[in-house]
Protein backbone atom coordinates (compact mmCIF):
# COMPACT_ATOMS: atom_id res chain seq x y z
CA UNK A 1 63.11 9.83 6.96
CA UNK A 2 60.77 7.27 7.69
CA UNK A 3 61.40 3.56 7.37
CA UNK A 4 59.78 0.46 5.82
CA UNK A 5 59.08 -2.20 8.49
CA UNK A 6 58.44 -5.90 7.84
CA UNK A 7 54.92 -6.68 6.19
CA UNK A 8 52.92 -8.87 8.71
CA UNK A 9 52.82 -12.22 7.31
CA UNK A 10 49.22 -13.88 5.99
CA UNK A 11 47.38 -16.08 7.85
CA UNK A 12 47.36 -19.96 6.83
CA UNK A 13 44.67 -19.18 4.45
CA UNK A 14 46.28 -16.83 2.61
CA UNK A 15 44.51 -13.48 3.85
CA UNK A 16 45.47 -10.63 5.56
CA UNK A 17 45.75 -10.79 9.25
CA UNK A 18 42.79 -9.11 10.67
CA UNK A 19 44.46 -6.00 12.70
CA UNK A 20 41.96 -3.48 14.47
CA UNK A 21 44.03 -0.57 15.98
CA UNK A 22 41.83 1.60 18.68
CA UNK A 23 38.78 -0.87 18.68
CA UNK A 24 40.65 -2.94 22.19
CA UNK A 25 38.49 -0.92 24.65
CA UNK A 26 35.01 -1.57 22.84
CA UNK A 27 36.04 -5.31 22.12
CA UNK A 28 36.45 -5.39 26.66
CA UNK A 29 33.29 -3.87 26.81
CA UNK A 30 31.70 -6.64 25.41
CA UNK A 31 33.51 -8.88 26.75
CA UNK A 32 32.33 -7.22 30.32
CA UNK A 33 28.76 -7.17 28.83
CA UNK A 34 28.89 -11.10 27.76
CA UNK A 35 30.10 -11.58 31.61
CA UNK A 36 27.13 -10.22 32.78
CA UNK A 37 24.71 -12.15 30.25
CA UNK A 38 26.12 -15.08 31.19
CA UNK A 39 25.02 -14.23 34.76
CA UNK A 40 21.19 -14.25 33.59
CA UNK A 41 21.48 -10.02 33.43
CA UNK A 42 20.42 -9.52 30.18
CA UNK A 43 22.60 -6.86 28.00
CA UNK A 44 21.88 -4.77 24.79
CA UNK A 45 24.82 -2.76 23.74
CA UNK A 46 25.17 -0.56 20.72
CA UNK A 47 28.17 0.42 18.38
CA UNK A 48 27.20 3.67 16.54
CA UNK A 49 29.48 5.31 13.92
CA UNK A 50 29.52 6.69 10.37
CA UNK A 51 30.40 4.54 7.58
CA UNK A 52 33.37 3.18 7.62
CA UNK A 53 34.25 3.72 11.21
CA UNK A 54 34.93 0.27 12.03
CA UNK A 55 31.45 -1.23 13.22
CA UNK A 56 31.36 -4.67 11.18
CA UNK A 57 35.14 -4.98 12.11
CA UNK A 58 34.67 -4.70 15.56
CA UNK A 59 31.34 -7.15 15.54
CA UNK A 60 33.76 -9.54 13.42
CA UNK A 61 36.57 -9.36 15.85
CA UNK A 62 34.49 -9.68 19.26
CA UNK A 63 32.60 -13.00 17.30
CA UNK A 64 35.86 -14.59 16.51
CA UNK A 65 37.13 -14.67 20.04
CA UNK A 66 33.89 -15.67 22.08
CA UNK A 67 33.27 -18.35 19.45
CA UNK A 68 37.32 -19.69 20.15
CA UNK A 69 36.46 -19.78 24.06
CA UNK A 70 36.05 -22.59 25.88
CA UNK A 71 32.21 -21.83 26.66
CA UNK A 72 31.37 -20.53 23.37
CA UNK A 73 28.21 -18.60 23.20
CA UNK A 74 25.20 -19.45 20.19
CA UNK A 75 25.35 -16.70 17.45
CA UNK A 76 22.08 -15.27 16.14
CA UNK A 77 23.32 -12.50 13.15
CA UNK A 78 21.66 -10.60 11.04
CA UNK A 79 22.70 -8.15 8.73
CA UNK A 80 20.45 -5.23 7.33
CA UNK A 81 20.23 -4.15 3.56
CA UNK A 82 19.34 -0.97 2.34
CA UNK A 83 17.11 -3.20 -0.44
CA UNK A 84 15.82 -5.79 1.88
CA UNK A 85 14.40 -2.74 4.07
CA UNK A 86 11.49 -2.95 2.13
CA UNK A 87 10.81 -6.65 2.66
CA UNK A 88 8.65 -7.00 5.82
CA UNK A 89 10.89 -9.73 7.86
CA UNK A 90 13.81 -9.91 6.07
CA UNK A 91 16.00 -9.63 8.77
CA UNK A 92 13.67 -11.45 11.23
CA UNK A 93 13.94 -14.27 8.81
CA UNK A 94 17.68 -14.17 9.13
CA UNK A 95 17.66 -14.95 12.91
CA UNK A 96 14.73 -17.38 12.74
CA UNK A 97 16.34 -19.52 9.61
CA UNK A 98 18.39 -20.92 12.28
CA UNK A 99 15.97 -23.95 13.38
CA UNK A 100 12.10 -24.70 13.13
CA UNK A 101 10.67 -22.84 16.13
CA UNK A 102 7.12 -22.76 17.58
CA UNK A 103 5.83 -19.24 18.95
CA UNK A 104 4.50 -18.49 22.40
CA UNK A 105 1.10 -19.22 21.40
CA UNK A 106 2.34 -22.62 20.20
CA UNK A 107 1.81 -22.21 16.42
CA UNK A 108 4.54 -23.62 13.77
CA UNK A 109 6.03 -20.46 12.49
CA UNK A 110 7.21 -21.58 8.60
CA UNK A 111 9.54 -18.95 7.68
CA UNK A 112 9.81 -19.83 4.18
CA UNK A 113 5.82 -19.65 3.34
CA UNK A 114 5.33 -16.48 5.13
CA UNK A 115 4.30 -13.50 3.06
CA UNK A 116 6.51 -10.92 2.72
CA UNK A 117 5.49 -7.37 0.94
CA UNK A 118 5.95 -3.93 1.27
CA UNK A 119 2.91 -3.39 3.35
CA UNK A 120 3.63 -2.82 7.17
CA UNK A 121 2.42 -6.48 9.42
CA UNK A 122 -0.39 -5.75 11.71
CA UNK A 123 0.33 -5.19 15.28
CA UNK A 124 -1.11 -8.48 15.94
CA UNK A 125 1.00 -9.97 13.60
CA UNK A 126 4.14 -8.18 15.19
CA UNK A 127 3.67 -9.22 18.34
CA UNK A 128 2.98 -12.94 17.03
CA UNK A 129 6.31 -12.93 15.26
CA UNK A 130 8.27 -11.43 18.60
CA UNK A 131 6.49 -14.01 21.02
CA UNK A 132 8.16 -16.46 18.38
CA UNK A 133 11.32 -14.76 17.98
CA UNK A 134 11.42 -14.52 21.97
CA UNK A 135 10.40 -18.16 22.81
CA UNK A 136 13.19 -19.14 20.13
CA UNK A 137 15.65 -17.14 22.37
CA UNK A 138 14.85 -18.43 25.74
CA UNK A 139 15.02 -21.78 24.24
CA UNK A 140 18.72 -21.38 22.91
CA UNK A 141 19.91 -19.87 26.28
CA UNK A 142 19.47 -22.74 27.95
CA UNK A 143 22.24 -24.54 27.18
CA UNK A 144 24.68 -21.73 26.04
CA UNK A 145 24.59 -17.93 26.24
CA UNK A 146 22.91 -16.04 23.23
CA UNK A 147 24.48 -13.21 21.72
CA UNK A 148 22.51 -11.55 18.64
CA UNK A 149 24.10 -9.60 16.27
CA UNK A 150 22.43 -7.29 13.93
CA UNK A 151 24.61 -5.11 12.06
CA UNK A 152 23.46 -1.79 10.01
CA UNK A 153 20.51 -1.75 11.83
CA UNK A 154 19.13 1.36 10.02
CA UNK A 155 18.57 -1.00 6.90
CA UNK A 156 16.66 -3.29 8.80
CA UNK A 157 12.49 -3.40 7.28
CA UNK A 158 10.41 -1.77 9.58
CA UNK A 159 7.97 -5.17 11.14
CA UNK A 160 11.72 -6.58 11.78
CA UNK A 161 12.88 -3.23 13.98
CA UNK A 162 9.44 -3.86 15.83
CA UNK A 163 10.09 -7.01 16.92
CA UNK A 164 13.56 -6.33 17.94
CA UNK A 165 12.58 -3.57 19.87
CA UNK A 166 9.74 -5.67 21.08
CA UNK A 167 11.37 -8.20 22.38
CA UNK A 168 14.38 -6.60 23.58
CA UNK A 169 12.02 -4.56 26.32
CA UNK A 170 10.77 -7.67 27.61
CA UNK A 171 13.84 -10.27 27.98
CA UNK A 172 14.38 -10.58 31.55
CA UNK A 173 16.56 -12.45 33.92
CA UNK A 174 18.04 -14.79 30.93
CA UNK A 175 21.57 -15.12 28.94
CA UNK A 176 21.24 -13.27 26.20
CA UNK A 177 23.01 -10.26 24.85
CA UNK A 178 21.97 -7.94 21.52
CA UNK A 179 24.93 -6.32 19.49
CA UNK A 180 23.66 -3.66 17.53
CA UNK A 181 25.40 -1.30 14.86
CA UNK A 182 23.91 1.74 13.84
CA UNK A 183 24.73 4.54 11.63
CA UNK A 184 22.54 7.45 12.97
CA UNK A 185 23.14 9.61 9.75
CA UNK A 186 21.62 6.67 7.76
CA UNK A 187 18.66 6.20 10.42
CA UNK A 188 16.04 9.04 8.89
CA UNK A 189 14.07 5.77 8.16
CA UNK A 190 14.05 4.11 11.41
CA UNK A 191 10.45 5.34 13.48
CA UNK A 192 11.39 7.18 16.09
CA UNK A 193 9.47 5.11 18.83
CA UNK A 194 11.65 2.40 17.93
CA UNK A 195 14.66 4.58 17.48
CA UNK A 196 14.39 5.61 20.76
CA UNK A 197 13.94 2.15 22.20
CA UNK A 198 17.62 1.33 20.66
CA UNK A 199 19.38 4.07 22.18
CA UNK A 200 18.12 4.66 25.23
CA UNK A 201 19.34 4.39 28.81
CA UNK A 202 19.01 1.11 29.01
CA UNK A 203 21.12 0.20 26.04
CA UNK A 204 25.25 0.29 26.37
CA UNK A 205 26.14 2.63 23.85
CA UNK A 206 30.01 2.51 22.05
CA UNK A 207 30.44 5.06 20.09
CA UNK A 208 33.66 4.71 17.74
CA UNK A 209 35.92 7.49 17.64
CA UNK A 210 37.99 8.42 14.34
CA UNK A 211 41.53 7.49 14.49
CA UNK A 212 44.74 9.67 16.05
CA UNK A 213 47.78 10.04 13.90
CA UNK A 214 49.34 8.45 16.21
CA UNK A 215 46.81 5.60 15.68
CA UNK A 216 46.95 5.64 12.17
CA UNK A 217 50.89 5.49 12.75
CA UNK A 218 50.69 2.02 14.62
CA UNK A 219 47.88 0.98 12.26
CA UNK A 220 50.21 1.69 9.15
CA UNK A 221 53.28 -0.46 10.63
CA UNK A 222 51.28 -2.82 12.04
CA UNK A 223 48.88 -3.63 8.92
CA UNK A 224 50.98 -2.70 5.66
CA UNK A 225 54.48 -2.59 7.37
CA UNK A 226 55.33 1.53 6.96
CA UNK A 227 56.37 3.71 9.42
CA UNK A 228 54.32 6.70 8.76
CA UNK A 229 56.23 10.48 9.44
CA UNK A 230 54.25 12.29 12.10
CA UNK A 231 53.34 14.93 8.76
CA UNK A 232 51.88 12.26 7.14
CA UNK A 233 50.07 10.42 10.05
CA UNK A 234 48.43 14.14 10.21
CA UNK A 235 47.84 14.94 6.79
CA UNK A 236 45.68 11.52 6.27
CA UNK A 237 44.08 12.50 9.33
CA UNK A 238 42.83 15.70 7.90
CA UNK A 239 41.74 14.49 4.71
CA UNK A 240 39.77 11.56 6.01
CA UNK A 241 38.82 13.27 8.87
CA UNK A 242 40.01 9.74 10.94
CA UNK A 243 37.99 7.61 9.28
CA UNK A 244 39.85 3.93 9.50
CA UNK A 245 38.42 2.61 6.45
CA UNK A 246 39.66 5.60 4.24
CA UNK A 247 43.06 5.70 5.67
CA UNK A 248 43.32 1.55 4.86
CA UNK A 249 42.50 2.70 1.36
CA UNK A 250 45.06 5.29 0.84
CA UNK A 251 47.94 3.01 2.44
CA UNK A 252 46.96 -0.13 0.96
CA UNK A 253 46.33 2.47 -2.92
CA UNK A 254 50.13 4.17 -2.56
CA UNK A 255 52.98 3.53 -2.61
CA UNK A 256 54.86 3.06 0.85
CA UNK A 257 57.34 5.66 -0.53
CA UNK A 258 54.40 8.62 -0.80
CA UNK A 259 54.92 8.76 2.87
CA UNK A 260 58.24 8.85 3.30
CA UNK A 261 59.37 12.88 4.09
């Protein structure tokens, strides 16, 4: 018979502590990879699973703790949008919002005027906006290491994947460090060139694994205070096939009792 263990308790404001069960080896290896941006080696990792594997929860947890160090890193984040795909920019104008920049070639870049449609930029254009996006960069790293977040970067508009993938091949010798989170089954739109860029030797690649029963055991005492049979850790393993954000459903839906056997 299984047993009913103590509920964690919320945090002072009220929500549920955040609790990531499986995700402590990927949160070290960005730590490791912040190390060596803040030694001027520049590092672009990416987190690849399905939906619902854990991706934003991971990028959530590793951003909470580097910005509660003592030499906090600056924050660039970005977050893509299956509807916003077709804005040219839209997520370039999420890191640039930040502060008024001036591009490489020394013209104001006004965010806010800039045209967005659904026609691709020019390739003059694109590399315009990543000597901008670049120069912004370099600029930050100066006085703090730069980490840039992008999650669901298969929703991010095409002119805005060029630029990343622009600038990302050409930021040498400085502290910065790009977080990326892709889910490849939802990546048909991404151009392939680009694609490739993203994932390729180069880039650190974490690639999340579904849960174990006996993960989703510790993840159901830890999180909603059941101990889970080893039947039942099992049987919501085969039905969700491991998937963490599935399995939080189902223990946070039923009743603690459905899993007692």
């Amino acid at each position: 018979m299984s047993q009913t263990a103590p509920r964690p308790r919320p945090t002072s404001d009220g929500t549920e502590p955040r609790i990531l069960v499986g995700l402590d080896p990927a949160v070290d290896r960005l730590h490791e990879s912040l190390r060596e941006a803040r030694r001027a080696h520049v590092q672009s990792v990416l987190i690849s699973g399905g939906f619902g594997m854990g991706k934003t929860a991971l990028m959530c947890e590793f951003a909470n703790q580097i910005s509660s160090s003592a030499r906090a890193p600056r924050i660039l984040r970005a977050q893509g949008d299956r509807w916003e795909s077709q804005l040219q920019l839209a997520a370039y104008s999420q890191l640039m919002m930040t502060s008024p920049v001036r591009s490489g070639k020394g013209y104001d870049s006004n965010l806010p005027e800039t045209e967005v449609s659904s026609h691709a930029l020019s390739p003059d254009r694109i590399v315009n906006h990543a000597a901008t996006l670049g120069t912004h960069l370099e600029a930050l790293q100066h006085r703090a290491p730069v980490v840039v977040m992008i999650d669901d970067v298969h929703w991010l508009d095409e002119s805005s994947l060029r630029i990343l993938s622009f600038v990302m091949r050409r930021m040498h010798a400085r502290k910065v460090m790009f977080v990326l989170a892709l889910d490849r089954i939802q990546a048909q739109g991404v151009p392939p060139g680009v694609l490739d860029n993203l994932t390729g030797y180069e880039v650190a690649q974490i690639a999340l694994e579904p849960l174990t029963p006996a993960l989703t055991q510790e993840l159901s005492r830890r999180r909603f205070g059941t101990d889970l049979s080893s039947t039942a850790a099992h049987e919501l393993v085969r039905h969700t096939r491991g998937n963490p954000q599935q399995i939080n459903e189902l223990l946070r839906e039923m009743p603690p009792e459905t899993w007692h056997s």
